[in-house]
Protein backbone atom coordinates (compact mmCIF):
# COMPACT_ATOMS: atom_id res chain seq x y z
CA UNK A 1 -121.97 132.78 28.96
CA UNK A 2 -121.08 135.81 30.93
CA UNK A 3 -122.85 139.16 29.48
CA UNK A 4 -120.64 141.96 28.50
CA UNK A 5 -123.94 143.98 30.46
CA UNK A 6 -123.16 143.30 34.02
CA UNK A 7 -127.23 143.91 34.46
CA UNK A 8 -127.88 141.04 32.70
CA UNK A 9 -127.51 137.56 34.17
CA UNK A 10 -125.28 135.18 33.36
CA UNK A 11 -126.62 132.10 31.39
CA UNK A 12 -125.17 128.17 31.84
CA UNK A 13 -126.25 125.43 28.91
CA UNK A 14 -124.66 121.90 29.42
CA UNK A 15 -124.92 119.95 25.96
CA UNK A 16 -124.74 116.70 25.53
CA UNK A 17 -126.86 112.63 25.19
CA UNK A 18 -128.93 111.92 22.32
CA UNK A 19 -132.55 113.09 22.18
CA UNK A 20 -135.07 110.26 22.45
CA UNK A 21 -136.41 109.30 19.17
CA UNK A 22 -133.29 110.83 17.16
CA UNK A 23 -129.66 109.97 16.44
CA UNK A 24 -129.60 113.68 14.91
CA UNK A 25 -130.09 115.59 17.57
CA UNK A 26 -128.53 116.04 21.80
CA UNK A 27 -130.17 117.67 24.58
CA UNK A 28 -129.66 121.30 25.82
CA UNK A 29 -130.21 122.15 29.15
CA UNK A 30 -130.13 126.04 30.20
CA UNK A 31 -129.63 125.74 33.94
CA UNK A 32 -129.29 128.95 34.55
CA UNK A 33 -131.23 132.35 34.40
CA UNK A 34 -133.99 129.82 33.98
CA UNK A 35 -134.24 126.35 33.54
CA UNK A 36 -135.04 124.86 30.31
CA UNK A 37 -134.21 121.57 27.68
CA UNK A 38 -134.51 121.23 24.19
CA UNK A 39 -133.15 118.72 21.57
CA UNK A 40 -131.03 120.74 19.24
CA UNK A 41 -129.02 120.00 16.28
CA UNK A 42 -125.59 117.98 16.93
CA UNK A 43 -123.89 120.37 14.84
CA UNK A 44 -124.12 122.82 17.62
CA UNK A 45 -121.59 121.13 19.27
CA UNK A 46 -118.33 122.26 17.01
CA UNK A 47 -119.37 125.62 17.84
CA UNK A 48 -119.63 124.97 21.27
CA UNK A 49 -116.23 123.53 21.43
CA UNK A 50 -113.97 126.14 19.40
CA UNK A 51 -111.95 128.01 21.88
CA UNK A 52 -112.57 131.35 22.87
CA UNK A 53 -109.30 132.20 21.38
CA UNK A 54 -109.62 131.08 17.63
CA UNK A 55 -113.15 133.27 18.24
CA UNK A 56 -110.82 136.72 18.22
CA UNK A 57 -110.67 138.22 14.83
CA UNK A 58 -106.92 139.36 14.43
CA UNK A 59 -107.32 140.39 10.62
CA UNK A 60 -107.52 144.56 9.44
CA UNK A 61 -110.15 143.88 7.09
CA UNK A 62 -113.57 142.44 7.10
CA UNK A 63 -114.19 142.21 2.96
CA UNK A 64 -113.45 139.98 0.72
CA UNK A 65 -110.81 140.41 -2.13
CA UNK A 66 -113.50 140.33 -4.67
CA UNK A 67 -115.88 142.88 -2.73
CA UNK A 68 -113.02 145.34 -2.66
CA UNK A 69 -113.57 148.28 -5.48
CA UNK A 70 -110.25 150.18 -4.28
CA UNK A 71 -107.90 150.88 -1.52
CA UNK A 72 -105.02 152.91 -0.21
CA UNK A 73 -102.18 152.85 2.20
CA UNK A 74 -100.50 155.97 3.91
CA UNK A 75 -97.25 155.41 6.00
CA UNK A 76 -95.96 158.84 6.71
CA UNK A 77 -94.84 160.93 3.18
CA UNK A 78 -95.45 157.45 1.42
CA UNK A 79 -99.00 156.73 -0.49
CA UNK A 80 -100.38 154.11 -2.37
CA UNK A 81 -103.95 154.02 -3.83
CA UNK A 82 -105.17 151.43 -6.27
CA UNK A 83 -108.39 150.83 -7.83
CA UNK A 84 -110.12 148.31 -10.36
CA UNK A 85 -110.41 148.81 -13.70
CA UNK A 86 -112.08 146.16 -16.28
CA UNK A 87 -109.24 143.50 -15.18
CA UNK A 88 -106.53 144.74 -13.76
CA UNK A 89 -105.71 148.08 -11.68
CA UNK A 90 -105.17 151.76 -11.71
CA UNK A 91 -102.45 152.78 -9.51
CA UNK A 92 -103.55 156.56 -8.50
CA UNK A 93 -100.61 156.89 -6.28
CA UNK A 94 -97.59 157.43 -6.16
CA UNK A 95 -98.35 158.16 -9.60
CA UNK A 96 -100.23 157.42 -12.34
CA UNK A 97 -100.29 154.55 -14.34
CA UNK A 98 -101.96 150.75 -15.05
CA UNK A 99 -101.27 147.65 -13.01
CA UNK A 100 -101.75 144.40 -14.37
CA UNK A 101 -104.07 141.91 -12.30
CA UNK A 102 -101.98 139.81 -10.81
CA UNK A 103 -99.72 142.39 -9.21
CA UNK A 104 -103.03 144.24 -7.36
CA UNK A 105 -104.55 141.15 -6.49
CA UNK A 106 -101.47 140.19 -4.82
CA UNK A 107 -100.97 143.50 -3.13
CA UNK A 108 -104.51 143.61 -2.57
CA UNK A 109 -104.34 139.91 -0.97
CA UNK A 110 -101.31 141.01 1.42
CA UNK A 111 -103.34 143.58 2.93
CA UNK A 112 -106.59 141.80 3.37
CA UNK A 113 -104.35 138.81 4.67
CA UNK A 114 -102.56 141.04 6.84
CA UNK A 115 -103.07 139.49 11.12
CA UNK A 116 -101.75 141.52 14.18
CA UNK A 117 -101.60 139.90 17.86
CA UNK A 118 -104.56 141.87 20.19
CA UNK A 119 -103.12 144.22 22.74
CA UNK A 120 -105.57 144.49 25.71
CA UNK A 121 -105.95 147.73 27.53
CA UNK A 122 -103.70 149.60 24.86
CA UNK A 123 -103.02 153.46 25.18
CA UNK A 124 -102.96 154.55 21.45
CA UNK A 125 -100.83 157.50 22.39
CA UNK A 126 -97.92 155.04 23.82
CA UNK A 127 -98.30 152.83 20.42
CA UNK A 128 -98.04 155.70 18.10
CA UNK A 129 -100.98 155.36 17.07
CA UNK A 130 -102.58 158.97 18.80
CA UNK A 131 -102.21 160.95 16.68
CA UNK A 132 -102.15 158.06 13.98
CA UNK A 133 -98.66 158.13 11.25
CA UNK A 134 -100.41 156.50 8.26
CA UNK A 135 -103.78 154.75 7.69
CA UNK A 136 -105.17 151.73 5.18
CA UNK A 137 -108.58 152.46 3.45
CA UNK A 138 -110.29 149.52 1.91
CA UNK A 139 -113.32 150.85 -0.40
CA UNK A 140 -116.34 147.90 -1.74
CA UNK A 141 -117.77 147.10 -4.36
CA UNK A 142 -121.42 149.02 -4.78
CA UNK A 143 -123.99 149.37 -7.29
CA UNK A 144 -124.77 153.22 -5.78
CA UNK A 145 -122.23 155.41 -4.76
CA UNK A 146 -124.20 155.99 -1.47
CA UNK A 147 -124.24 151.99 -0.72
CA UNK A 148 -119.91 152.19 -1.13
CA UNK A 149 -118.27 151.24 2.12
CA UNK A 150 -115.31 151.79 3.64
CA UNK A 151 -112.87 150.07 6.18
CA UNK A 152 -110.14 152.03 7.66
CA UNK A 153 -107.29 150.97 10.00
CA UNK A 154 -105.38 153.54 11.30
CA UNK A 155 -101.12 152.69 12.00
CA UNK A 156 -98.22 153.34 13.64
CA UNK A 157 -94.85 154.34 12.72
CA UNK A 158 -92.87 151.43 11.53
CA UNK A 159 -91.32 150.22 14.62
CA UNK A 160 -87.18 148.96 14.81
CA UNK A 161 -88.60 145.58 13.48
CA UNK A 162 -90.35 146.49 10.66
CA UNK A 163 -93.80 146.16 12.34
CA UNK A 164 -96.69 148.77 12.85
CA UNK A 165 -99.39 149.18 15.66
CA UNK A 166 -102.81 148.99 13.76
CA UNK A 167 -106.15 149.82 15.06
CA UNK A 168 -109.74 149.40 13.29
CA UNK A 169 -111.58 152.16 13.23
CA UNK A 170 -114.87 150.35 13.18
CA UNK A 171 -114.61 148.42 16.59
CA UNK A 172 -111.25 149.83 18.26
């Protein structure tokens, strides 16, 4: 494990043989800052061996479909905003008017289902996205209107293929 701090040290655990006394449990040896064993759960392991690549989050959105109160897409002159109403939707923009449940869930469910590839060392100016050409809003679910949260993702022009860059606002 390799600190994102470069102060702090490194740290190496090797994983693996079955703990004396129990079939439920391996040992785990830190070797290094300091040395150190202890018999851990074998369900440690899985975690141990996903790939550091199914670890990157490449969705827009962190809520769930049923956390989301509202949301709202820019692109340029183009708006929509939707938000929930007993069981289906109000569509604010364009214009005015009710949506039936299925069709906002299922526009609601493309957005939240939306995934983008990561593009390391990215200059948002170069990818459109400096100053930004549209932006996606998703708002929660909240018992007080001071607990509501918000998600934004800021976008790109549509590029030649239909695509846009995206980039959260919460972690870049």
């Amino acid at each position: 494990m390799t600190p994102t701090n470069k102060d702090e040290k490194v740290g190496v655990v090797v994983v693996g043989g079955q703990c004396p006394g129990t079939s439920s449990d391996v040992v785990a040896l830190r070797k290094q800052p300091d040395r150190v064993a202890a018999c851990v759960p074998k369900s440690v392991l899985g975690g141990l061996m996903t790939p550091a690549e199914a670890l990157v989050d490449r969705t827009l959105f962190w809520m769930r479909p049923d956390e989301v109160e509202g949301f709202e897409v820019d692109q340029g002159e183009r708006r929509l905003a939707l938000d929930r109403k007993d069981t289906g939707f109000i569509l604010r923009a364009p214009h005015e008017g009710e949506v039936d449940a299925e069709a906002g869930n299922g526009r609601l469910d493309a957005l939240l289902r939306a995934t983008g590839t990561v593009v390391a060392a990215a200059d948002p100016k170069q990818l459109g996205l400096d100053p930004p050409h549209g932006r996606a809003i998703v708002r929660s679910v909240a018992a007080e209107d001071s607990k509501v949260r918000e998600e934004t993702v800021t976008l790109s022009a549509p590029r030649p293929d239909g695509s846009v860059y995206a980039e959260r606002q919460a972690d870049g």
